[in-house]
Each structure stands twice: as C-alpha cells, then as structure tokens.
N, C-alpha and C. Protein backbone atom coordinates (compact mmCIF):
# COMPACT_ATOMS: atom_id res chain seq x y z
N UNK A 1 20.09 5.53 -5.29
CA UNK A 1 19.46 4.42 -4.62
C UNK A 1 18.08 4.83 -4.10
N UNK A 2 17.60 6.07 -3.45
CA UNK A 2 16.86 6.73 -3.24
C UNK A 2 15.53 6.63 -4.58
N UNK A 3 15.95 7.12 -5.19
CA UNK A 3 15.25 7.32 -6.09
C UNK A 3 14.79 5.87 -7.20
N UNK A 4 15.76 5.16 -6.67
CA UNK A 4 15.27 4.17 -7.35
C UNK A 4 14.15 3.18 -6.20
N UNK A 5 14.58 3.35 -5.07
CA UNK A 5 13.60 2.88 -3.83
C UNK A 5 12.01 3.78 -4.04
N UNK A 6 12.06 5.39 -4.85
CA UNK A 6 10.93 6.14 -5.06
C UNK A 6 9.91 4.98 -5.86
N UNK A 7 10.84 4.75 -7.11
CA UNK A 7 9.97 4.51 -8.53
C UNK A 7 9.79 2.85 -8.15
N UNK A 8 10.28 2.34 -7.31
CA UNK A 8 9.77 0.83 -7.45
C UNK A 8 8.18 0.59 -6.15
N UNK A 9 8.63 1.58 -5.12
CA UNK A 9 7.50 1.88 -4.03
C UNK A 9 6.26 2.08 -4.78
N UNK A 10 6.42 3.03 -5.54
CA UNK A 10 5.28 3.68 -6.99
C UNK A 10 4.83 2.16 -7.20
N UNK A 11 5.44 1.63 -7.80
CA UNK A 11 4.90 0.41 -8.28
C UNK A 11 4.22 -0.87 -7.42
N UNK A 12 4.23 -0.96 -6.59
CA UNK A 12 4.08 -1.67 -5.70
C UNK A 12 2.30 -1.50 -5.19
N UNK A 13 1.64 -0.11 -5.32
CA UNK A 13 0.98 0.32 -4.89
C UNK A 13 -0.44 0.20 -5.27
N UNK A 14 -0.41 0.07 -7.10
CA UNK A 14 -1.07 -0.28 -7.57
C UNK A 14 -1.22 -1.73 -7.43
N UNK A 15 -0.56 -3.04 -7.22
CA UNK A 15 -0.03 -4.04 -6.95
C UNK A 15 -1.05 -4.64 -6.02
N UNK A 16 -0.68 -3.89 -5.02
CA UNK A 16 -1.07 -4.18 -3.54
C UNK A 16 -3.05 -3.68 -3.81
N UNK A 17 -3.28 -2.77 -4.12
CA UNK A 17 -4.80 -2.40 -4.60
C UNK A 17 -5.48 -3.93 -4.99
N UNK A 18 -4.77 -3.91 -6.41
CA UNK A 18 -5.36 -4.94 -6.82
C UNK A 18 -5.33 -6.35 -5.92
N UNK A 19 -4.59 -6.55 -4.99
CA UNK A 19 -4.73 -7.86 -4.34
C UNK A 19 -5.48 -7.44 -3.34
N UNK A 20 -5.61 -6.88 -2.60
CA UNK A 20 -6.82 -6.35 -1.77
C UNK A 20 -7.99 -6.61 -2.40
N UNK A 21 -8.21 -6.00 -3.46
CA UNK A 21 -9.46 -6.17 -3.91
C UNK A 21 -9.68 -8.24 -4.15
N UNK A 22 -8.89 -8.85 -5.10
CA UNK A 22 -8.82 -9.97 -4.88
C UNK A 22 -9.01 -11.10 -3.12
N UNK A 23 -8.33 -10.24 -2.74
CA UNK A 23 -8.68 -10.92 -1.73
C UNK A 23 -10.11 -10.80 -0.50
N UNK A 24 -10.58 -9.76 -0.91
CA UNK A 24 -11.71 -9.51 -0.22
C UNK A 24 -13.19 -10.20 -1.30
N UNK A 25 -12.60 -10.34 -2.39
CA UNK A 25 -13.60 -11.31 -3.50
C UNK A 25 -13.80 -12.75 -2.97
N UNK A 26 -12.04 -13.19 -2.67
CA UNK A 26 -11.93 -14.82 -1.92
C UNK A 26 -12.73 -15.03 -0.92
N UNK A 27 -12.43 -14.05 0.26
CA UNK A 27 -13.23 -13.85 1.32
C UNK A 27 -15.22 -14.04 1.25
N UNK A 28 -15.18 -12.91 0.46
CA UNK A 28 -16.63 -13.05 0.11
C UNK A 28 -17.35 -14.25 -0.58
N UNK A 29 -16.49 -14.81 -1.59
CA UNK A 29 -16.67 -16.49 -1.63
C UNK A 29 -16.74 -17.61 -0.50
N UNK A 30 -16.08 -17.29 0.23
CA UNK A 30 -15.88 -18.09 1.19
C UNK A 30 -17.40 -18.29 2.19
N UNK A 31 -17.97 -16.93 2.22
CA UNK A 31 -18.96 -17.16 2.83
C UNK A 31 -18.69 -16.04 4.42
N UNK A 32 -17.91 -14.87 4.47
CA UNK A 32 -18.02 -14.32 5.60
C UNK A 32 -19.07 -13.43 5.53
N UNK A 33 -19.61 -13.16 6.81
CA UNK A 33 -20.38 -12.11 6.96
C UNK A 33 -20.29 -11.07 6.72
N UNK A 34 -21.17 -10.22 6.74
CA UNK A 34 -20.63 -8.77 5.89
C UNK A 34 -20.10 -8.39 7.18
N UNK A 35 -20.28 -7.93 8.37
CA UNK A 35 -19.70 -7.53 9.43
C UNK A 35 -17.95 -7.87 9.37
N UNK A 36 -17.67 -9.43 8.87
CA UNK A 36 -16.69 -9.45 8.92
C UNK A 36 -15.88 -9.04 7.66
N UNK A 37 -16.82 -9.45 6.74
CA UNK A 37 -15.86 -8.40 5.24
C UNK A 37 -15.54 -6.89 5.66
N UNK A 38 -16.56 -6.17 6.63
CA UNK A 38 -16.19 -4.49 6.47
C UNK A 38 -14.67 -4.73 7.67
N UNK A 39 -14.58 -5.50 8.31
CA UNK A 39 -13.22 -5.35 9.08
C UNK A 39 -12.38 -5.81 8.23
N UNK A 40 -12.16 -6.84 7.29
CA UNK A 40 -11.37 -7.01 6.15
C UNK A 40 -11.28 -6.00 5.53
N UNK A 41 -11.90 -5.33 4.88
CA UNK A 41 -11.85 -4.41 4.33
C UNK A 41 -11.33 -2.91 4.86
N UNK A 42 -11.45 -2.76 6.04
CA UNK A 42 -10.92 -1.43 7.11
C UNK A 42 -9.06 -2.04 7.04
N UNK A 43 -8.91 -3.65 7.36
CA UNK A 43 -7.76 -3.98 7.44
C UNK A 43 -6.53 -3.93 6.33
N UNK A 44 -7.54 -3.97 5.12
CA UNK A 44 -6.69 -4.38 4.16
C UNK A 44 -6.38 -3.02 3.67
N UNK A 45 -7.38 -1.74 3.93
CA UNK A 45 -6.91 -0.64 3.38
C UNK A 45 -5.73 0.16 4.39
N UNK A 46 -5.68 -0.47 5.83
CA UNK A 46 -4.91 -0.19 6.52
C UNK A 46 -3.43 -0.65 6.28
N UNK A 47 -3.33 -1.78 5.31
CA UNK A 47 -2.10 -2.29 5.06
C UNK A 47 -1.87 -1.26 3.94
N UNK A 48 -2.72 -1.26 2.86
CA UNK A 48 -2.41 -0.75 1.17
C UNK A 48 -2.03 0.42 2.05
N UNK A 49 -2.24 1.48 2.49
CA UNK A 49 -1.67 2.58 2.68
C UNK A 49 -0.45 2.46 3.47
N UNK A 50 -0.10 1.57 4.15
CA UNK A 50 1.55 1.40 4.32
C UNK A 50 1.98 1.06 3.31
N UNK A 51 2.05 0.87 1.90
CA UNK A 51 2.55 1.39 0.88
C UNK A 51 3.03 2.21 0.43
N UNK A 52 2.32 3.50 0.56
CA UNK A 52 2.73 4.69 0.42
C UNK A 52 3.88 5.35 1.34
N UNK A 53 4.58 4.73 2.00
CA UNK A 53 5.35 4.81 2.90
C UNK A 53 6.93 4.93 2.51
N UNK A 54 7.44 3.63 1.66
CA UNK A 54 8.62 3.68 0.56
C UNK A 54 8.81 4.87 0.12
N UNK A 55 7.41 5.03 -0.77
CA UNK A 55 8.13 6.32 -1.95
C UNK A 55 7.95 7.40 -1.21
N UNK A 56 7.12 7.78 0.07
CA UNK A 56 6.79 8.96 0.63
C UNK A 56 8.66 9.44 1.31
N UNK A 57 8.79 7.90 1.93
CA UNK A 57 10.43 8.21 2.59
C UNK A 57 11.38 8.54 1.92
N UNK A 58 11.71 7.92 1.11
CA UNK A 58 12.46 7.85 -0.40
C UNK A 58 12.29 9.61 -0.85
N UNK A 59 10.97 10.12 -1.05
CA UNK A 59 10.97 11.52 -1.65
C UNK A 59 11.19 12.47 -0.57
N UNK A 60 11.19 12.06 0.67
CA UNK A 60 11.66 13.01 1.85
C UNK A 60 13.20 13.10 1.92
N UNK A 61 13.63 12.03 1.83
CA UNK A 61 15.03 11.65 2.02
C UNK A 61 15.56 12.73 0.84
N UNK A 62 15.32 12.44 -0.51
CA UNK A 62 15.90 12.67 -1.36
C UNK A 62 15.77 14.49 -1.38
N UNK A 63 14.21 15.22 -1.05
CA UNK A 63 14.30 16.46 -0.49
C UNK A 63 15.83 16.84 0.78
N UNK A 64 15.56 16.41 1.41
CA UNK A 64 16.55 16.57 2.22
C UNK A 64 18.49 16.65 2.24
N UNK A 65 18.49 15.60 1.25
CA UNK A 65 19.65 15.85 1.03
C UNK A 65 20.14 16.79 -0.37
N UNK A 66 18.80 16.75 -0.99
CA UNK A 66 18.84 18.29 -1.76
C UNK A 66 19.49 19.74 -1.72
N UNK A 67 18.65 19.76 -0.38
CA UNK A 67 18.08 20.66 0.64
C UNK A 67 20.32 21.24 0.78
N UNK A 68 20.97 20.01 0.90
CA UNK A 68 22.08 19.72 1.30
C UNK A 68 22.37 19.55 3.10
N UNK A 69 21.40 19.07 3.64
CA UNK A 69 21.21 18.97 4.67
C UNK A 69 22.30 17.71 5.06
C-alpha cells in the first residue's frame, strides 16, 4: 500500500507543476499586477512542494519498516 501511495504521489507532481504554471497564465490574463503575480507565484510553489510530501512519507515509512522497525 505504501509503495503504491510512493508511485501515485510521483505522479501527481508533475500534475500539479503544470497547473501552477496554467494558472498563473489565467491570472496574468486577467490583468494582475506583477506585485501580485510574484505572491501567486511564491504561493503556488508553496503548495507544489507539498506534493512532495506523499512519496517523501510513503519512502520513509517503507525505509522504516525495512529497517524492521
């Protein structure tokens, strides 16, 4: 289960990139200021890297009970 929580997190990541980027395109259509695109942009990379979070846990977990802990 672990490991399958690894390889779908993986996937997700690239996912999430690409809608970030999409969505900071919308934004910039829309007409925000750049002041407010660079906080969009601080925000949205603050989410994409809670991404990496799944597979990071997932590969700790799965070390661990390796480990036979």
């Amino acid at each position: 289960m672990l490991a399958l929580a690894y390889g779908v997190g993986l996937l997700f990541v690239p996912e999430e990139e690409a809608a970030s980027r999409e969505a900071l395109s919308i934004l910039r259509e829309e007409g925000l200021r750049e002041e407010e695109l660079e906080q969009a942009r601080r925000l949205l990379a603050v989410y994409g890297q809670s991404y990496w979070l799944v597979p990071l846990v997932a590969l700790a977990v799965l070390g661990w009970q390796a480990a036979g802990a």
